[in-house]
N, C-alpha and C. Protein backbone atom coordinates (compact mmCIF):
# COMPACT_ATOMS: atom_id res chain seq x y z
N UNK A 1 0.85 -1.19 0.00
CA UNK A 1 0.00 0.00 0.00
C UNK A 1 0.89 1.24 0.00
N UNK A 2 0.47 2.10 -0.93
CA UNK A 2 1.44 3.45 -1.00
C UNK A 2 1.24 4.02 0.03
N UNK A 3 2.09 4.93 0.77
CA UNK A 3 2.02 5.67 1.50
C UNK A 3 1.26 6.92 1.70
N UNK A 4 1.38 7.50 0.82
CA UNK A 4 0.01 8.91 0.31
C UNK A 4 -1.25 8.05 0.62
N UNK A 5 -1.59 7.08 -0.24
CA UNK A 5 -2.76 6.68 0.07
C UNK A 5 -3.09 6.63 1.76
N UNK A 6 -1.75 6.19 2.60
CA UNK A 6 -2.40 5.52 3.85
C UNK A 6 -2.59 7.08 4.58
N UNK A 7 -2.08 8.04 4.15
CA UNK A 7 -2.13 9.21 4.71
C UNK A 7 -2.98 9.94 4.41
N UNK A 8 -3.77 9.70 3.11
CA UNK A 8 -5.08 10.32 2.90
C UNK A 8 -5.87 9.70 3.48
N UNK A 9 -6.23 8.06 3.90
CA UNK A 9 -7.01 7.69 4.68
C UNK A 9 -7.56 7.93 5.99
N UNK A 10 -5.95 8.22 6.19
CA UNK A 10 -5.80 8.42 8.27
C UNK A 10 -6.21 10.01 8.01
N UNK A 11 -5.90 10.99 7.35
CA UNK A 11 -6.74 12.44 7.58
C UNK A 11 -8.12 12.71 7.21
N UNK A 12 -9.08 11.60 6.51
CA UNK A 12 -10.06 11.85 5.99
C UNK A 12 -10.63 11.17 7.38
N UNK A 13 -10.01 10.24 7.95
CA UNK A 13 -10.75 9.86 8.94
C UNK A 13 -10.86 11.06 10.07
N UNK A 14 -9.30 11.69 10.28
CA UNK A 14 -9.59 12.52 11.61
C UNK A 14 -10.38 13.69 11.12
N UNK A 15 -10.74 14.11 10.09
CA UNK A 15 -11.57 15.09 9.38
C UNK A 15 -13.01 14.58 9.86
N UNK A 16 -12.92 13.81 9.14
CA UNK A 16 -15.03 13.01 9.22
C UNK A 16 -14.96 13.03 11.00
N UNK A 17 -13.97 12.64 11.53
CA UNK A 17 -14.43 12.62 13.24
C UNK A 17 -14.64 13.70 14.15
N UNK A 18 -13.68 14.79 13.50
CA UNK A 18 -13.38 15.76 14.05
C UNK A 18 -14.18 17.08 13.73
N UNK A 19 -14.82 16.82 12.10
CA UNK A 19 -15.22 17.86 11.48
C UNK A 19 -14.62 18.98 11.52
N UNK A 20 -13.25 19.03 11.20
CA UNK A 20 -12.36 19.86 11.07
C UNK A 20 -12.06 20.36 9.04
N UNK A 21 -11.32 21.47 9.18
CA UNK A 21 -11.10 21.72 7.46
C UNK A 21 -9.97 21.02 6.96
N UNK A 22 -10.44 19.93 5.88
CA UNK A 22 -8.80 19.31 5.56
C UNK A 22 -7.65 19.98 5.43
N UNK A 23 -7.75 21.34 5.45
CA UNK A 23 -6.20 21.54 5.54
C UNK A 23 -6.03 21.92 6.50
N UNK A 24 -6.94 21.71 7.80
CA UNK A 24 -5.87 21.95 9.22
C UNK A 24 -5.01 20.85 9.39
N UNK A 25 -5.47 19.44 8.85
CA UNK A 25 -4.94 18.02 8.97
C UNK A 25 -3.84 17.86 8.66
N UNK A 26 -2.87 18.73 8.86
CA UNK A 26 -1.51 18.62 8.58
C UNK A 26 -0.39 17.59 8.95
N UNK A 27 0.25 16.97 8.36
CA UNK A 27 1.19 16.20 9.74
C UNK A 27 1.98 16.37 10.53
N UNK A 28 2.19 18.17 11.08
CA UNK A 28 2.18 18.16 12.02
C UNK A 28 1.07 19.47 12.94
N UNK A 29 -0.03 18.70 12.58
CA UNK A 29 -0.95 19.53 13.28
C UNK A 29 -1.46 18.60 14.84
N UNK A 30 -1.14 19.43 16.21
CA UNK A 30 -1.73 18.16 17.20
C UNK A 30 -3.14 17.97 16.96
N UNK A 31 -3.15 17.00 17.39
CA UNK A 31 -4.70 16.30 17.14
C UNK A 31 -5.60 16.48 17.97
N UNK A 32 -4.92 17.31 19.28
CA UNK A 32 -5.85 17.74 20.30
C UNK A 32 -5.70 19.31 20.40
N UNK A 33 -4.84 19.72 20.63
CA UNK A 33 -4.20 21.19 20.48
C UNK A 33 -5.08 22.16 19.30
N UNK A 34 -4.34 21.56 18.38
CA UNK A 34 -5.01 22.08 17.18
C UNK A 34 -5.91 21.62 15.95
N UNK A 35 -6.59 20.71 16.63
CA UNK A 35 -7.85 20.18 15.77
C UNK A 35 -8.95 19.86 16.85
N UNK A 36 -8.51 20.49 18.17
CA UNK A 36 -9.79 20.41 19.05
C UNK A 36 -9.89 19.14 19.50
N UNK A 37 -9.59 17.57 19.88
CA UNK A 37 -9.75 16.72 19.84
C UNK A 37 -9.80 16.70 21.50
N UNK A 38 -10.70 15.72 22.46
CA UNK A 38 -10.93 15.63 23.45
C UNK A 38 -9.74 14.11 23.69
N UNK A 39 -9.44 13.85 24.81
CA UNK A 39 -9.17 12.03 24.96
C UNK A 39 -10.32 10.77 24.29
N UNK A 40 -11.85 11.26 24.56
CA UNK A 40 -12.76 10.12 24.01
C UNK A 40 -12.39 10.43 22.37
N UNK A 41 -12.33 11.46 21.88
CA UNK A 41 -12.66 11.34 20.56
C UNK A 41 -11.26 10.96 19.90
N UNK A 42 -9.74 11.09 20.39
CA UNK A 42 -8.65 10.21 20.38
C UNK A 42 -8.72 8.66 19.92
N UNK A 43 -9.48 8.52 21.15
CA UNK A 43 -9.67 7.34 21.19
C UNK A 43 -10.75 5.95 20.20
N UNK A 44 -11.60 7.24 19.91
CA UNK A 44 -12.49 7.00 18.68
C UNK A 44 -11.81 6.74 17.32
N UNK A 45 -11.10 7.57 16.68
CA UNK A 45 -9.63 7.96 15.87
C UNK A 45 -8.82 6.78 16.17
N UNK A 46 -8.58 6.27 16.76
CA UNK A 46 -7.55 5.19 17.09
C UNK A 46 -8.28 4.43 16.69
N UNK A 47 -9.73 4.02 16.75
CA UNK A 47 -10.38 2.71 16.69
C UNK A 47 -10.77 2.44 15.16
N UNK A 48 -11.10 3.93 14.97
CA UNK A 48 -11.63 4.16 13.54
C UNK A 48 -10.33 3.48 12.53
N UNK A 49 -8.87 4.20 12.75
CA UNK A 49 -8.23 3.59 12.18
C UNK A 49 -7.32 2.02 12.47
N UNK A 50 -7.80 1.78 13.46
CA UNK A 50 -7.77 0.05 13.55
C UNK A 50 -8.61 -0.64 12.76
N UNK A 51 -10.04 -0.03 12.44
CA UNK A 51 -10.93 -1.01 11.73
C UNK A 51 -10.89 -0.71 10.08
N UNK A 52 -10.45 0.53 9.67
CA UNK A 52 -10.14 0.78 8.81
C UNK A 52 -9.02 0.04 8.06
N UNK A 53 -7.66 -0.45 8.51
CA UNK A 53 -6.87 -0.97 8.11
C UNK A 53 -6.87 -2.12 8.34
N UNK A 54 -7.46 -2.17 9.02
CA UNK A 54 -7.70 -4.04 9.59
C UNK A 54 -6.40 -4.01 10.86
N UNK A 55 -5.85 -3.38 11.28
CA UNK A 55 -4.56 -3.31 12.57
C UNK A 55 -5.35 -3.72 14.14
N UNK A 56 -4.18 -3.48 14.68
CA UNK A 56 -4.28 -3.30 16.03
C UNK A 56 -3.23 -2.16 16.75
N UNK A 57 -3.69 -1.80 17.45
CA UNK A 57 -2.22 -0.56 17.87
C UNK A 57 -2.73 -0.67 19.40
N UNK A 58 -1.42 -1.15 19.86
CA UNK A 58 -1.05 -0.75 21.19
C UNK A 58 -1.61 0.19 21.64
N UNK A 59 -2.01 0.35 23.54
CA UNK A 59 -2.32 1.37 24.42
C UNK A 59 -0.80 2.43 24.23
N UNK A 60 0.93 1.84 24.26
CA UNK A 60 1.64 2.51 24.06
C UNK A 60 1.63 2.78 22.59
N UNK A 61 1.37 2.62 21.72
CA UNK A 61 1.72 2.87 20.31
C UNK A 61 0.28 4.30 20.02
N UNK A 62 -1.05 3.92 20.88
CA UNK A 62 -1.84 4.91 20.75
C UNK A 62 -1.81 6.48 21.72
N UNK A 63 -1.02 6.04 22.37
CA UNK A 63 -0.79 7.23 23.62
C UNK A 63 0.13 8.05 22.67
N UNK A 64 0.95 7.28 21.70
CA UNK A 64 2.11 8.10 21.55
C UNK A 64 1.44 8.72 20.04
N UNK A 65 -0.02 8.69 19.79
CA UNK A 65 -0.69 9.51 18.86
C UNK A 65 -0.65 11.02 19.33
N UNK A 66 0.05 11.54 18.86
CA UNK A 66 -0.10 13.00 19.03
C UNK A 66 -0.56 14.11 18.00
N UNK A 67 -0.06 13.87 17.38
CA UNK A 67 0.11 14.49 15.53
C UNK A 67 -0.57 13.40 14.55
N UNK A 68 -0.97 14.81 13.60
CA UNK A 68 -2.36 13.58 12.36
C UNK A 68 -0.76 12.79 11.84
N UNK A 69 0.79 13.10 11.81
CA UNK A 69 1.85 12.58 11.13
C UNK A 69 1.77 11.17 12.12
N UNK A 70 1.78 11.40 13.70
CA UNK A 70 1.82 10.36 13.98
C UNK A 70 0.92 9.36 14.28
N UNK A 71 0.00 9.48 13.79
CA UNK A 71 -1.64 8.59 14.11
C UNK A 71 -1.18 7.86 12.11
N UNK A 72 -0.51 8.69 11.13
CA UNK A 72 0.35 7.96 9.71
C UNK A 72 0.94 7.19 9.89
N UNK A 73 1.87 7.70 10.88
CA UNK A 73 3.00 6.44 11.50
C UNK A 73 2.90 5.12 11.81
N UNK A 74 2.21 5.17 12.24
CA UNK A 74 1.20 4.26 13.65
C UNK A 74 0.96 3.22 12.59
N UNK A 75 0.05 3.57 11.45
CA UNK A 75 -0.35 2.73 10.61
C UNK A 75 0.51 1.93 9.67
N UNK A 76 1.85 2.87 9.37
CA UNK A 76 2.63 2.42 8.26
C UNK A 76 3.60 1.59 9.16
N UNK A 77 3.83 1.89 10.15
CA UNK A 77 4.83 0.48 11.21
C UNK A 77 4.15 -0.43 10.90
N UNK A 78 2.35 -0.63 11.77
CA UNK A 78 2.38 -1.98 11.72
C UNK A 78 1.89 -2.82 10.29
N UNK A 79 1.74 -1.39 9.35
CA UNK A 79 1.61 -2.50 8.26
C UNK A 79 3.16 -3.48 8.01
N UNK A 80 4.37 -2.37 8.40
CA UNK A 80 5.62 -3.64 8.22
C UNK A 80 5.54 -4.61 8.91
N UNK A 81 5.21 -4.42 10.00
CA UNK A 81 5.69 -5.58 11.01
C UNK A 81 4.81 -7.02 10.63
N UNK A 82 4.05 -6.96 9.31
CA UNK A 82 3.07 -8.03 9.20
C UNK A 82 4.46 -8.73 8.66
């Protein structure tokens, strides 16, 4: 899977959750800071993109979601580690 693609996925998601303007979705925009995001709705975002990719991500691998770059990250590790 290309990478652009997995990064348009993971911002359309925090967009549709967040109802934010796609170009605040920057990678390095915080996801709470500066897209308004609470801990529940984090956590929503995390799930959204677990079921989306078919993954799983760690309580440490999701804590360390900070940035829409690193909620990208997140996804493109564990697609290697398959």
């Amino acid at each position: 899977m290309e990478n652009s693609n997995v990064a348009d996925r993971v911002r359309a998601i925090i967009v549709e959750q967040l109802g934010v303007d796609p170009a605040h979705a920057t990678d390095d925009a915080s996801i709470v800071d500066d897209l308004g995001a609470d801990s529940l709705e984090v956590a929503q975002i995390v799930m959204m993109i677990e079921d989306e990719f078919n993954i799983e991500i760690s309580d440490d691998a999701a804590d360390a979601v900070v940035t829409v770059g690193d909620a990208v990250y997140v996804v493109l590790a564990s697609k290697t580690k398959r």
